[in-house]
PDB file of N, CA and C in Angstrom:
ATOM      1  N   UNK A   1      15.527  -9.696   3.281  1.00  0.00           N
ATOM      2  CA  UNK A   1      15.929  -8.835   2.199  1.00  0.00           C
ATOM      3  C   UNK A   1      16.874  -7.738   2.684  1.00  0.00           C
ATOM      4  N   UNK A   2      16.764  -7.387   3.708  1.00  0.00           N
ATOM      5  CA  UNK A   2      17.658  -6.036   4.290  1.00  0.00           C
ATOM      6  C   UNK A   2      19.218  -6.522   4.920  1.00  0.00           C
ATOM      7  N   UNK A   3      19.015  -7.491   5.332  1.00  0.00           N
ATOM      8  CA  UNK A   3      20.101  -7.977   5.597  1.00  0.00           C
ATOM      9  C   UNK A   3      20.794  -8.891   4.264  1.00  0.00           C
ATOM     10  N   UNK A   4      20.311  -8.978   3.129  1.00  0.00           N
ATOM     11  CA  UNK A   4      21.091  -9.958   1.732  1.00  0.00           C
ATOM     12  C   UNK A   4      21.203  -8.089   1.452  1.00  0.00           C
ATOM     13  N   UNK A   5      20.690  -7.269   1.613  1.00  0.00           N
ATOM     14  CA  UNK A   5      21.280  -5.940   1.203  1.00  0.00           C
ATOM     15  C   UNK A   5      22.722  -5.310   2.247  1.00  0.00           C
ATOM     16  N   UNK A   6      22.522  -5.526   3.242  1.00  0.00           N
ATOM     17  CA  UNK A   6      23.850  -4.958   3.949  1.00  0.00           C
ATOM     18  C   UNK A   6      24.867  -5.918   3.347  1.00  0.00           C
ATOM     19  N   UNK A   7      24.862  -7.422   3.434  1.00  0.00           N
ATOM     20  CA  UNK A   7      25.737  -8.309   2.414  1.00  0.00           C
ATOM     21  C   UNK A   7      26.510  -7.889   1.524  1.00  0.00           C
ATOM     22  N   UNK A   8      25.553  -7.742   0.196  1.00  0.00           N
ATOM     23  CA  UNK A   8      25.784  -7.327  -0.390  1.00  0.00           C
ATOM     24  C   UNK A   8      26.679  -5.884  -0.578  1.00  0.00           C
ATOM     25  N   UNK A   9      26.273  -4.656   0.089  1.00  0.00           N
ATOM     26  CA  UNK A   9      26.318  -3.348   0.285  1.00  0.00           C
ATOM     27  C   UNK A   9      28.037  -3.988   0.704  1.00  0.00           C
ATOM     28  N   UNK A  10      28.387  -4.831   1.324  1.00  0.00           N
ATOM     29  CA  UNK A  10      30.201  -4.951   2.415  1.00  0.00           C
ATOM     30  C   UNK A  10      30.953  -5.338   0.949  1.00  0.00           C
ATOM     31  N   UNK A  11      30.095  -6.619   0.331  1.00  0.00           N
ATOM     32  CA  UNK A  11      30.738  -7.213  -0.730  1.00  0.00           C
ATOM     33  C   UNK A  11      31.300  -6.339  -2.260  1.00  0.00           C
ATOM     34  N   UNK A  12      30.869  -5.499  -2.365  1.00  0.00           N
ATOM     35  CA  UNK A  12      30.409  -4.457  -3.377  1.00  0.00           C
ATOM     36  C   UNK A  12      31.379  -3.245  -2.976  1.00  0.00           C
ATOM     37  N   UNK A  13      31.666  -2.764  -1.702  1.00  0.00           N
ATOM     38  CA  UNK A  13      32.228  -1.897  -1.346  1.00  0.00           C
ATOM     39  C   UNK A  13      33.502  -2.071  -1.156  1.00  0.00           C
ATOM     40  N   UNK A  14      33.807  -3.575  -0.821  1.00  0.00           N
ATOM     41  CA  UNK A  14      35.418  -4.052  -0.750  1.00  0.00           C
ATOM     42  C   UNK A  14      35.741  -4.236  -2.191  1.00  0.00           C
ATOM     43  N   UNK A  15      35.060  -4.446  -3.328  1.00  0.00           N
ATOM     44  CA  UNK A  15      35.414  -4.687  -4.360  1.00  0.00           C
ATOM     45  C   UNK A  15      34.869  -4.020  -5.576  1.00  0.00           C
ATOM     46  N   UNK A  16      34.552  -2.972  -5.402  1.00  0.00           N
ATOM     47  CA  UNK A  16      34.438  -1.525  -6.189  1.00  0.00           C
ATOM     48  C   UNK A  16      34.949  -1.450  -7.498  1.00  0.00           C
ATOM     49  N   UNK A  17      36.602  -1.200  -7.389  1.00  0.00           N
ATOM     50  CA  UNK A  17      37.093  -1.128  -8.428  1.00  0.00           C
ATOM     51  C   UNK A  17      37.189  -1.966  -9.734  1.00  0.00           C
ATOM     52  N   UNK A  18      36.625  -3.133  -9.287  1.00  0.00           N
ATOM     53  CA  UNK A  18      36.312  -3.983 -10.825  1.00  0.00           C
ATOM     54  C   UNK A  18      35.133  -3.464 -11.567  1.00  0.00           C
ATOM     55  N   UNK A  19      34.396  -3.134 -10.851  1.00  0.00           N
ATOM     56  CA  UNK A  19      33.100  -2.537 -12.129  1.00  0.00           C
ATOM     57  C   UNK A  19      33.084  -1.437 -11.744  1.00  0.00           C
ATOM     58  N   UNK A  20      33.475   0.165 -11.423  1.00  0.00           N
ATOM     59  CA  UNK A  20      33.088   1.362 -11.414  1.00  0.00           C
ATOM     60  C   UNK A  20      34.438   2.475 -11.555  1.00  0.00           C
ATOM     61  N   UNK A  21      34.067   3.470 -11.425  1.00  0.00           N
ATOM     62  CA  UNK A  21      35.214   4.224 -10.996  1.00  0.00           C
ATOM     63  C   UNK A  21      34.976   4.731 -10.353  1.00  0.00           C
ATOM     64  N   UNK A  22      34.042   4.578  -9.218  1.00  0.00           N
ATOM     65  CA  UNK A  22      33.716   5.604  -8.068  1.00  0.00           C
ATOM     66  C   UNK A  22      33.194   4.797  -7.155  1.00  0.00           C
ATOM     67  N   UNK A  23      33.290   4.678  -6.084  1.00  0.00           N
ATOM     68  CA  UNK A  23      32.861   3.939  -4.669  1.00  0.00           C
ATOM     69  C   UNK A  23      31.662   4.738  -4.508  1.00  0.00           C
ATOM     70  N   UNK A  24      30.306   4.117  -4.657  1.00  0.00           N
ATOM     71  CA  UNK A  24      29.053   4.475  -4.230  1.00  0.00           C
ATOM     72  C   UNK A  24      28.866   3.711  -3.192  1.00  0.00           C
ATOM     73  N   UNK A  25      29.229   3.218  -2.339  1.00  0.00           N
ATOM     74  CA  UNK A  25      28.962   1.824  -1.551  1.00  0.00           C
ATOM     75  C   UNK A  25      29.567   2.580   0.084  1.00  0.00           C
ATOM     76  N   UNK A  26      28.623   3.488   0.537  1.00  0.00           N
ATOM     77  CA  UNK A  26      29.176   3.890   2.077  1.00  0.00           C
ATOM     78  C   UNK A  26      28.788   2.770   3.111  1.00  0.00           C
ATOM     79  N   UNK A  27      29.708   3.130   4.106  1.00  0.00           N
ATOM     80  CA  UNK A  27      28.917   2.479   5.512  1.00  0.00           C
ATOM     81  C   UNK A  27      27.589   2.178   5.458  1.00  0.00           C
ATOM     82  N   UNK A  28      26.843   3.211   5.493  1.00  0.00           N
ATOM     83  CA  UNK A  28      25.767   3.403   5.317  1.00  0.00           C
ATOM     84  C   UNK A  28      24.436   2.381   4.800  1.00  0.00           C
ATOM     85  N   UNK A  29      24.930   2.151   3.533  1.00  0.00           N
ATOM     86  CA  UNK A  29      24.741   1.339   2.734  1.00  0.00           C
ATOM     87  C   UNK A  29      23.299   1.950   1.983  1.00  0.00           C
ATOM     88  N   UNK A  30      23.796   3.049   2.142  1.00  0.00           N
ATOM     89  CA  UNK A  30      22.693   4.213   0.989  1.00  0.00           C
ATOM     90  C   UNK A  30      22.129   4.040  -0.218  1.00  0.00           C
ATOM     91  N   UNK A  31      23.438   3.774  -0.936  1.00  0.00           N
ATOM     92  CA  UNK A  31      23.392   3.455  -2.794  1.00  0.00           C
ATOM     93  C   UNK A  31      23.302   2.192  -2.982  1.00  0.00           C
ATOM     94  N   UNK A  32      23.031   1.063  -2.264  1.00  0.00           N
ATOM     95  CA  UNK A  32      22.414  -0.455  -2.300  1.00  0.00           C
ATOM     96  C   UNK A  32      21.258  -0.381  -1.247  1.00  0.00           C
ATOM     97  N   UNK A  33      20.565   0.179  -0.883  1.00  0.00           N
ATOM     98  CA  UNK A  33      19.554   0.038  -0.585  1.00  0.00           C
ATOM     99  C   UNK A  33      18.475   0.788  -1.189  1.00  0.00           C
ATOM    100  N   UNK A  34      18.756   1.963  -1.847  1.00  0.00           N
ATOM    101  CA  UNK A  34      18.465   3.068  -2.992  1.00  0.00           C
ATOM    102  C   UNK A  34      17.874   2.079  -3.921  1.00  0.00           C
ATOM    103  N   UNK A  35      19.061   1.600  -4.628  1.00  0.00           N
ATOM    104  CA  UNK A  35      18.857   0.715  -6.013  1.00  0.00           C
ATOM    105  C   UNK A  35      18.185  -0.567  -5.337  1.00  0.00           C
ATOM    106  N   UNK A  36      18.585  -1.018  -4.370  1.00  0.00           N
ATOM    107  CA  UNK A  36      17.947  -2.317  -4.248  1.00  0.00           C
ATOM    108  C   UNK A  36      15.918  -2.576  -3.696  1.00  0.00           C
ATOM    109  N   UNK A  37      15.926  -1.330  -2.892  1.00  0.00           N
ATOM    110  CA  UNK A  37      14.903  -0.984  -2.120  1.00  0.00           C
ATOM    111  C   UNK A  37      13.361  -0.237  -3.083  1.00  0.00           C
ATOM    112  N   UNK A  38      14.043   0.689  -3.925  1.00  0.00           N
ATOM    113  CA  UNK A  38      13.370   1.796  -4.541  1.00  0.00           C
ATOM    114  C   UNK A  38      12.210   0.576  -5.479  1.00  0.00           C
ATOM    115  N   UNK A  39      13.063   0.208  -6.400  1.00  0.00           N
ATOM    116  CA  UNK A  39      12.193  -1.060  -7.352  1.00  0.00           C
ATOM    117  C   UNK A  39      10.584  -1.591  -6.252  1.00  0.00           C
ATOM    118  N   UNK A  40      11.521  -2.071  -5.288  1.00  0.00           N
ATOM    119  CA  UNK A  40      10.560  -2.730  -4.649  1.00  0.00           C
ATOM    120  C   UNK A  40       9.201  -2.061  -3.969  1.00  0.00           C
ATOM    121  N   UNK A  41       9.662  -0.999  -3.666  1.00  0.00           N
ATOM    122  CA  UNK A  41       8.468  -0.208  -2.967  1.00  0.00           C
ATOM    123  C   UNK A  41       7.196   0.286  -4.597  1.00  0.00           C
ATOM    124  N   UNK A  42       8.074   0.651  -5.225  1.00  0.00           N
ATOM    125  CA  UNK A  42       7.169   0.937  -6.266  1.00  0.00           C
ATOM    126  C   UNK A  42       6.465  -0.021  -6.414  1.00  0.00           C
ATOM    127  N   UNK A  43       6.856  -1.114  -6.893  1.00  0.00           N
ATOM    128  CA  UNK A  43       6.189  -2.138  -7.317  1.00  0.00           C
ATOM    129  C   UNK A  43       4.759  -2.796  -6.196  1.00  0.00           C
ATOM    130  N   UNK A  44       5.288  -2.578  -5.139  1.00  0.00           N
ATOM    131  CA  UNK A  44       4.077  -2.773  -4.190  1.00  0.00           C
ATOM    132  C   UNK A  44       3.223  -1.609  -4.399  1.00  0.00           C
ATOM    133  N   UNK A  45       3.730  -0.140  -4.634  1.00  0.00           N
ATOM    134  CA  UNK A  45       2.303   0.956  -4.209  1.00  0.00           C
ATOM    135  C   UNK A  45       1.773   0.111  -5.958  1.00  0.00           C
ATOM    136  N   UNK A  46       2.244   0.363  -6.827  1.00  0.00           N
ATOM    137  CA  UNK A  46       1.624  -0.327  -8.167  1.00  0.00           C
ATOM    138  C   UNK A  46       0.806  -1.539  -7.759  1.00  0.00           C
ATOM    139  N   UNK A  47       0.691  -2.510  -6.995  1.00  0.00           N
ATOM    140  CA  UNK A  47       0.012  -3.506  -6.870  1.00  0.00           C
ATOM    141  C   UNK A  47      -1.051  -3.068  -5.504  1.00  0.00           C
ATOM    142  N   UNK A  48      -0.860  -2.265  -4.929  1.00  0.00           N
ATOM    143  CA  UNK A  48      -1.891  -1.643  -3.728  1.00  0.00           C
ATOM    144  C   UNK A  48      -2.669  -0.786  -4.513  1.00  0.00           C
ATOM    145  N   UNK A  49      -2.186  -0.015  -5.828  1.00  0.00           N
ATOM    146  CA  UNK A  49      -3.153   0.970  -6.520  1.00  0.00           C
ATOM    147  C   UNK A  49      -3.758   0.167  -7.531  1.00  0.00           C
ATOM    148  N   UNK A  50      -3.448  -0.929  -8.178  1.00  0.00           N
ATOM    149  CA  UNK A  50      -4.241  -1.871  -9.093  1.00  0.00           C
ATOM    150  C   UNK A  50      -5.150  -2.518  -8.359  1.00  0.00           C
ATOM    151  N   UNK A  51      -5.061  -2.919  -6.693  1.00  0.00           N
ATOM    152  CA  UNK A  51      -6.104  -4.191  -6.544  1.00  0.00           C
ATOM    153  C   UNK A  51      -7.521  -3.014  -5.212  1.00  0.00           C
ATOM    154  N   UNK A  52      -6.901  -2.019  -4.725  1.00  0.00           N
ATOM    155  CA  UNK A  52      -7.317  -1.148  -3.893  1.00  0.00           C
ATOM    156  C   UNK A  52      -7.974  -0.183  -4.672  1.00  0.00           C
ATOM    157  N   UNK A  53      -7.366   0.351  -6.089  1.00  0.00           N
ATOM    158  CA  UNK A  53      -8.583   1.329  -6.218  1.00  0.00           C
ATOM    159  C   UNK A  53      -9.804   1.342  -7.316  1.00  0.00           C
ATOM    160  N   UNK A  54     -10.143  -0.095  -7.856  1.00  0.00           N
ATOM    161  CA  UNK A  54     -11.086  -0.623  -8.169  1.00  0.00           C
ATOM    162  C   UNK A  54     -12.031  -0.710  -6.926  1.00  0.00           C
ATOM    163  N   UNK A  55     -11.333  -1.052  -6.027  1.00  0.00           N
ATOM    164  CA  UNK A  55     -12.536  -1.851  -5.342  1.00  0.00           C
ATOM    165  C   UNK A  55     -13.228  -0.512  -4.220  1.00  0.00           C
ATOM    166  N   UNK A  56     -12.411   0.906  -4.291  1.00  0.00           N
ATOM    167  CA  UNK A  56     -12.320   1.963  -4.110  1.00  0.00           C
ATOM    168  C   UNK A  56     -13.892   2.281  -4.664  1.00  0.00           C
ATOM    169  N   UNK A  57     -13.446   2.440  -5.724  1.00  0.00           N
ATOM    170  CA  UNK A  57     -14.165   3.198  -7.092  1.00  0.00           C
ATOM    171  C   UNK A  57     -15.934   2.750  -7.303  1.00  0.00           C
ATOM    172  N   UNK A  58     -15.352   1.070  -6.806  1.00  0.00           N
ATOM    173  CA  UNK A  58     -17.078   0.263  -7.094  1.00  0.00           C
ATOM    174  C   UNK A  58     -17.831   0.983  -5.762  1.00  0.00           C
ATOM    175  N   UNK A  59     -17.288   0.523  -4.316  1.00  0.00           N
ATOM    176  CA  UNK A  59     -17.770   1.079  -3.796  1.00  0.00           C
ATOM    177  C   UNK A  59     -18.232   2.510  -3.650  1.00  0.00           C
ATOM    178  N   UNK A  60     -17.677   3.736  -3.800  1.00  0.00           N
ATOM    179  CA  UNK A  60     -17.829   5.066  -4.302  1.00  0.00           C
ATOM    180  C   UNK A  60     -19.490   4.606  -5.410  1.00  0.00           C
ATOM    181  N   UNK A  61     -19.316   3.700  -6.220  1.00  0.00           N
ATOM    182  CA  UNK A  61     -20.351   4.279  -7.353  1.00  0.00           C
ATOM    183  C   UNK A  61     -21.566   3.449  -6.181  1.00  0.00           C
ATOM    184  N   UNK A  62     -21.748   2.609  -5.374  1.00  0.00           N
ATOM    185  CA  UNK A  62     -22.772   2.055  -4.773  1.00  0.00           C
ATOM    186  C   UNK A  62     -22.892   2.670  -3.943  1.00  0.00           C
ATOM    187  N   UNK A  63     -22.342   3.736  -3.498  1.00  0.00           N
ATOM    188  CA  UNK A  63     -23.059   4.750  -1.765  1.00  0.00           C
ATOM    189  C   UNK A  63     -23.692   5.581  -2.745  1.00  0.00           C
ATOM    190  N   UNK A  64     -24.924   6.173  -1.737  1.00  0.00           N
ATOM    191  CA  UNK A  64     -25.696   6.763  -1.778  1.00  0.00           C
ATOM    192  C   UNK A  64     -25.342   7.972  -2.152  1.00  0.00           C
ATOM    193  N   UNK A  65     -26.076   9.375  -2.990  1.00  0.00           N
ATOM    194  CA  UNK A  65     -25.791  10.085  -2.758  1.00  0.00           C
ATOM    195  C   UNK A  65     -26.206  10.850  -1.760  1.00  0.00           C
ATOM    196  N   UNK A  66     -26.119  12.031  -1.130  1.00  0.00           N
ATOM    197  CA  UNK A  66     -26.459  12.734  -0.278  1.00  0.00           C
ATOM    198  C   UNK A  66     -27.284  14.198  -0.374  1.00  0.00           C
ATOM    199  N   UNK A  67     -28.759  13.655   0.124  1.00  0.00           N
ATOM    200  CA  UNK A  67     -30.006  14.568  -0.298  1.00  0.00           C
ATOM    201  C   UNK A  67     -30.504  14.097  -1.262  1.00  0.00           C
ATOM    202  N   UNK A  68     -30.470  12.938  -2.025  1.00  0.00           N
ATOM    203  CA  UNK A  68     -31.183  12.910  -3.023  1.00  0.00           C
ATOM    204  C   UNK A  68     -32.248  11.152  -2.620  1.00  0.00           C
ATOM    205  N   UNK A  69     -32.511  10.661  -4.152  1.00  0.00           N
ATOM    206  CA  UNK A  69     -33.577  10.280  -3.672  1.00  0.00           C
ATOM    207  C   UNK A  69     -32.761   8.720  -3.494  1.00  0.00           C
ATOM    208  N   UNK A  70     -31.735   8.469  -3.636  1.00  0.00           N
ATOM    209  CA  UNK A  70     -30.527   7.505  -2.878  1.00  0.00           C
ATOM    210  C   UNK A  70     -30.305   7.691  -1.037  1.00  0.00           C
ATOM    211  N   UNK A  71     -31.248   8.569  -0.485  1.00  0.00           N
ATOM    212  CA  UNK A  71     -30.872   8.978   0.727  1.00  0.00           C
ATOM    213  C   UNK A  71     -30.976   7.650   1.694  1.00  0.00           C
ATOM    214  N   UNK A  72     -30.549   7.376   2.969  1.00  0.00           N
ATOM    215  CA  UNK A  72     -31.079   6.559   2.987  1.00  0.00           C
ATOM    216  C   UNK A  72     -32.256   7.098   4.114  1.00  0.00           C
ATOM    217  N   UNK A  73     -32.635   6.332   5.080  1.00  0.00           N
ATOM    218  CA  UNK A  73     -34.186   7.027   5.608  1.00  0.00           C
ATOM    219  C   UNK A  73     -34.433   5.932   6.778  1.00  0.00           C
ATOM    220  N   UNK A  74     -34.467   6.599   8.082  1.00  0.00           N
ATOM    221  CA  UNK A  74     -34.494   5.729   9.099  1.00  0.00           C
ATOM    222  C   UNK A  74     -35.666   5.366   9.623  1.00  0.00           C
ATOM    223  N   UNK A  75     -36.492   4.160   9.619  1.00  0.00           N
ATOM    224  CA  UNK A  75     -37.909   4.255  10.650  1.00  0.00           C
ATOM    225  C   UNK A  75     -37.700   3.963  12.017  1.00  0.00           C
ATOM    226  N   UNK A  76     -38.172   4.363  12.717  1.00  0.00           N
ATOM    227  CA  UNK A  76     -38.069   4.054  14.213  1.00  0.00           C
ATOM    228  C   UNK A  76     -39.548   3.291  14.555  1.00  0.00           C
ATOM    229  N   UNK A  77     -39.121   2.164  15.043  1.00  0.00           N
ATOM    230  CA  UNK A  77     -39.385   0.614  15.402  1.00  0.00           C
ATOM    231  C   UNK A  77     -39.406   0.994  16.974  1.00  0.00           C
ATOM    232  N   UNK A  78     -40.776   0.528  17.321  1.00  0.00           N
ATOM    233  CA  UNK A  78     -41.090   0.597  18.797  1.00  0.00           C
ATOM    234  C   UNK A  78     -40.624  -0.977  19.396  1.00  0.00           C
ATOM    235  N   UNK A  79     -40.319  -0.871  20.500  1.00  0.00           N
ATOM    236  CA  UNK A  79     -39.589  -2.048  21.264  1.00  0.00           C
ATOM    237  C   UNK A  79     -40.513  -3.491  21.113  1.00  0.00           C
ATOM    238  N   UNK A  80     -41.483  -3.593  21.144  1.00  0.00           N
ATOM    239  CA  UNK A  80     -42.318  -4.669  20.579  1.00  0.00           C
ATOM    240  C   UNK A  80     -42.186  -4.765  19.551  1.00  0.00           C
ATOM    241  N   UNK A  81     -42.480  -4.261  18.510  1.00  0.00           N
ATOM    242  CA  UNK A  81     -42.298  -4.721  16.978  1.00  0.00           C
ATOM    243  C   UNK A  81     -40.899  -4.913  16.654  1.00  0.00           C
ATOM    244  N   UNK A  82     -39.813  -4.566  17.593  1.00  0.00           N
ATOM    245  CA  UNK A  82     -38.568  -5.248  16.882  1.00  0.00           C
ATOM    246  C   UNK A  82     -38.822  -6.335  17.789  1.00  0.00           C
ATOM    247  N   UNK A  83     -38.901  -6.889  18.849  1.00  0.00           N
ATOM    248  CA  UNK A  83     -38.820  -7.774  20.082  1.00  0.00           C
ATOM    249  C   UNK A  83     -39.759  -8.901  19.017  1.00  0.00           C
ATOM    250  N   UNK A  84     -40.999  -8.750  18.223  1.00  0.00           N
ATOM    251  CA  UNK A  84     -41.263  -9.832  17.656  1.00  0.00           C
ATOM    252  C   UNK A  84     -40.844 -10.072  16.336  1.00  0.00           C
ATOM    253  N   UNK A  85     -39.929  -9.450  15.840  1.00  0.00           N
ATOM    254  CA  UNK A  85     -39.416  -9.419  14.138  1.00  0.00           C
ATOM    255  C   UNK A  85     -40.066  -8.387  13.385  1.00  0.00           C
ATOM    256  N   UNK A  86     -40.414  -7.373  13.827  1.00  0.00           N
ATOM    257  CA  UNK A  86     -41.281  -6.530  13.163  1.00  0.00           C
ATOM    258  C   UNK A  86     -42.878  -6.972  12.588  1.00  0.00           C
ATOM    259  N   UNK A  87     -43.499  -7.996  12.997  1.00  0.00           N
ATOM    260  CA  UNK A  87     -44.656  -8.143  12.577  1.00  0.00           C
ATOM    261  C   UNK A  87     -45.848  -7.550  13.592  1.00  0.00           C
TER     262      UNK A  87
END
């Protein structure tokens, strides 16, 4: 994609004057990677914030809260009773 953008960005800049009246098209290749680039990034954080913060959110509502009676609560297991499965 970055390189069909510099392409583009040479093709566009040698031939300007049919569609504009102003050369946006530097070396650089600033104002085609701007327009060409910008779309795209959005569109990914939009698809990282649709599928990431559901699954955010579920988890958040299944942790515990803290101090209450969601706590969780550790027993300490002497070396024999874990060594036979706890029985």
């Amino acid at each position: 994609m970055v390189y069909l953008a510099e392409t583009l960005n040479v093709a566009l800049g040698a031939n300007w004057q049919l569609f504009s009246r102003q050369n946006y098209f530097d070396t650089n290749g600033f104002f085609v990677s701007t327009v060409y680039s910008c779309p795209n990034i959005l569109l990914s954080l939009m698809v990282l914030v649709r599928t990431a913060l559901p699954r955010w959110l579920t988890l958040r509502a299944h942790e515990p809260k803290a101090g209450g009676a969601g706590r969780l609560r550790y027993v300490k297991v002497g070396c024999e009773a874990y060594v036979r499965g706890g029985s």
